[in-house]
C-alpha atoms as a PDB file:
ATOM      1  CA  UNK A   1       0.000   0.000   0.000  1.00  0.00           C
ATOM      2  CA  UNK A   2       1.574   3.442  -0.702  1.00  0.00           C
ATOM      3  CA  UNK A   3       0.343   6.982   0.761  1.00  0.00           C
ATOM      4  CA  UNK A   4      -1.403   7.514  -2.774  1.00  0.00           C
ATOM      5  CA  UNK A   5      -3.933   4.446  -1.874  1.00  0.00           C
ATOM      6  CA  UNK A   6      -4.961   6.128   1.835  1.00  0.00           C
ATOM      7  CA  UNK A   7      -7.989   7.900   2.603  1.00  0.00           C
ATOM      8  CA  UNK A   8      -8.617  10.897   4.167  1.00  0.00           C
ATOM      9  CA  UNK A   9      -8.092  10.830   7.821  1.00  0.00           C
ATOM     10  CA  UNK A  10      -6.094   7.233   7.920  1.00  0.00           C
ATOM     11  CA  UNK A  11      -2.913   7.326   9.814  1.00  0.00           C
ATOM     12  CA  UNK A  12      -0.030   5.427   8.894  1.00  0.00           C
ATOM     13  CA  UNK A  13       3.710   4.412   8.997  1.00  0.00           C
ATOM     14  CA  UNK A  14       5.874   5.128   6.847  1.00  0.00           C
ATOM     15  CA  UNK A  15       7.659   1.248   5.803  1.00  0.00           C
ATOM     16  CA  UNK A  16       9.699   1.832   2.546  1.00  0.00           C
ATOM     17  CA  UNK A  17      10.706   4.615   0.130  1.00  0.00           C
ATOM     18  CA  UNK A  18      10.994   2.987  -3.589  1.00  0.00           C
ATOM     19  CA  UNK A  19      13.996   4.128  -4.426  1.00  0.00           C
ATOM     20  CA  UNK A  20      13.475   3.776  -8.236  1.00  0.00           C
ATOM     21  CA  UNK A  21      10.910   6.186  -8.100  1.00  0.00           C
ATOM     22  CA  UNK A  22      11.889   9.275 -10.109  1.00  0.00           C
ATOM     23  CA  UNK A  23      10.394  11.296  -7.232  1.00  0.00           C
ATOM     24  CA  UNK A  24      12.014   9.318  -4.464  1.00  0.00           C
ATOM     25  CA  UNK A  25      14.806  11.778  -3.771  1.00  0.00           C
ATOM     26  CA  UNK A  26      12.244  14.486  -3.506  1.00  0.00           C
ATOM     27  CA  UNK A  27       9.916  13.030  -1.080  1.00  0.00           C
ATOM     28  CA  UNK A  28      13.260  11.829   1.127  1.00  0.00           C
ATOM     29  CA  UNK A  29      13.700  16.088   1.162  1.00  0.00           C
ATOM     30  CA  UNK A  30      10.418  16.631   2.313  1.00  0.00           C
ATOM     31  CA  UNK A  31      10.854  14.330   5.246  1.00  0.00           C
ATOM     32  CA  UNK A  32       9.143  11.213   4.000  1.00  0.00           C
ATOM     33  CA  UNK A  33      11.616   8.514   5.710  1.00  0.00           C
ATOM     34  CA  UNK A  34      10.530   5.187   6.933  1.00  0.00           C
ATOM     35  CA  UNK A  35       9.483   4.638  10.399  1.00  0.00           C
ATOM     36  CA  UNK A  36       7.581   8.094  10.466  1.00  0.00           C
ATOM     37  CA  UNK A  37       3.416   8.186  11.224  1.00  0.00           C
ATOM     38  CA  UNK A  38       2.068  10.467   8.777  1.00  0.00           C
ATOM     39  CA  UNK A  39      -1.740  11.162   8.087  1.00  0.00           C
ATOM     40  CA  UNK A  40      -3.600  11.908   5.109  1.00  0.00           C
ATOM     41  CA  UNK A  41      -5.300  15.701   5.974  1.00  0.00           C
ATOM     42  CA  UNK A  42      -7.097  16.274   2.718  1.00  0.00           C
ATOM     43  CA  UNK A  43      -7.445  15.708  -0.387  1.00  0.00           C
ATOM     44  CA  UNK A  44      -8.755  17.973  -3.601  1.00  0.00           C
ATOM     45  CA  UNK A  45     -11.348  17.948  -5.574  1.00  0.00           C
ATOM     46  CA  UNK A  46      -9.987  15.217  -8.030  1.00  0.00           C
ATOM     47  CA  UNK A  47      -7.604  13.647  -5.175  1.00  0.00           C
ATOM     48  CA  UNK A  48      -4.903  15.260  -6.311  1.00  0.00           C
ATOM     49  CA  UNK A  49      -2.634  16.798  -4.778  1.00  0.00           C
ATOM     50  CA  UNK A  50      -3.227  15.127  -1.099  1.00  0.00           C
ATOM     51  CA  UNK A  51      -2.083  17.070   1.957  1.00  0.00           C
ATOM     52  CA  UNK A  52      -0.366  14.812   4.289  1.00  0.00           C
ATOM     53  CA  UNK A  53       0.792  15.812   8.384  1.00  0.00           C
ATOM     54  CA  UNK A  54       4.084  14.456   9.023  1.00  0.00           C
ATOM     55  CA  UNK A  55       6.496  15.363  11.525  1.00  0.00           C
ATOM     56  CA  UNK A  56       4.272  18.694  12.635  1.00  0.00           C
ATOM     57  CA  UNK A  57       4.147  19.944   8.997  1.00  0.00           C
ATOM     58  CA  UNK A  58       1.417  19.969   6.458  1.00  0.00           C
ATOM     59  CA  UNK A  59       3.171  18.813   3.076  1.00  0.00           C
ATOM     60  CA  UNK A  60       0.939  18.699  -0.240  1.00  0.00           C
ATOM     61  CA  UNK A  61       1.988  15.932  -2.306  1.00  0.00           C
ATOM     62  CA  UNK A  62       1.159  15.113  -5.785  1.00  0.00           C
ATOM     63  CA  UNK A  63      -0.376  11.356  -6.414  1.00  0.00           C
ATOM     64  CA  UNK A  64       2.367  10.340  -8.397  1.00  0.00           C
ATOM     65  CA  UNK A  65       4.932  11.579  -5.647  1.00  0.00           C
ATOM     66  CA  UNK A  66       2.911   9.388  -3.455  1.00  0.00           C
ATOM     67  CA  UNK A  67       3.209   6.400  -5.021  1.00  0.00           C
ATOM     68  CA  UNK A  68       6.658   5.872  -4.600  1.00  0.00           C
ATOM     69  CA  UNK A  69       5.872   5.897  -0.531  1.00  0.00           C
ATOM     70  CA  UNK A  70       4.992   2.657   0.925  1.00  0.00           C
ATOM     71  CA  UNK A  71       2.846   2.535   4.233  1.00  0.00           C
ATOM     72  CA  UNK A  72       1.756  -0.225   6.769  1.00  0.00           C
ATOM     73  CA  UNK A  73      -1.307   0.783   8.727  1.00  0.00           C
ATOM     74  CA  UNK A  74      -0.620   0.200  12.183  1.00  0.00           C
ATOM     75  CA  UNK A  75      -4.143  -1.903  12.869  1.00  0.00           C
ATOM     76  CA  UNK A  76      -2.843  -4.166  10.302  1.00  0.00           C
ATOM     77  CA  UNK A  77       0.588  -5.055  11.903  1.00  0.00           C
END
């Protein structure tokens, strides 16, 4: 599952940044590192971009940024 496939208001953790991505090294900038909780905060009108809290900030992220950012949610450990 990747932060592109959450809805809003689901909390997750952060597992594994797919390093092939083209994005990948962008999203690592912004914070996006495993073994963070983050939480999808909204999302537009077409779901894209979604805003995501991580780490005390409020990041918008495209879809296809998102994709590259795989999550675990924690009920499903």
């Amino acid at each position: 599952m990747t932060v592109a496939d959450l809805n809003f208001g689901q909390t997750a953790v952060i597992k594994n940044i797919d390093l092939k991505h083209p994005s990948s090294c962008r999203v690592i900038e912004y914070g996006f590192t495993p073994g963070q909780e983050l939480q999808v905060v909204n999302k537009s009108i077409f779901n894209d971009p979604l805003s995501v809290s991580l780490r005390g900030a409020l990041i918008a992220i495209r879809k296809h940024d998102a994709r590259c950012i795989e999550v675990i949610i924690p009920n499903e450990l």
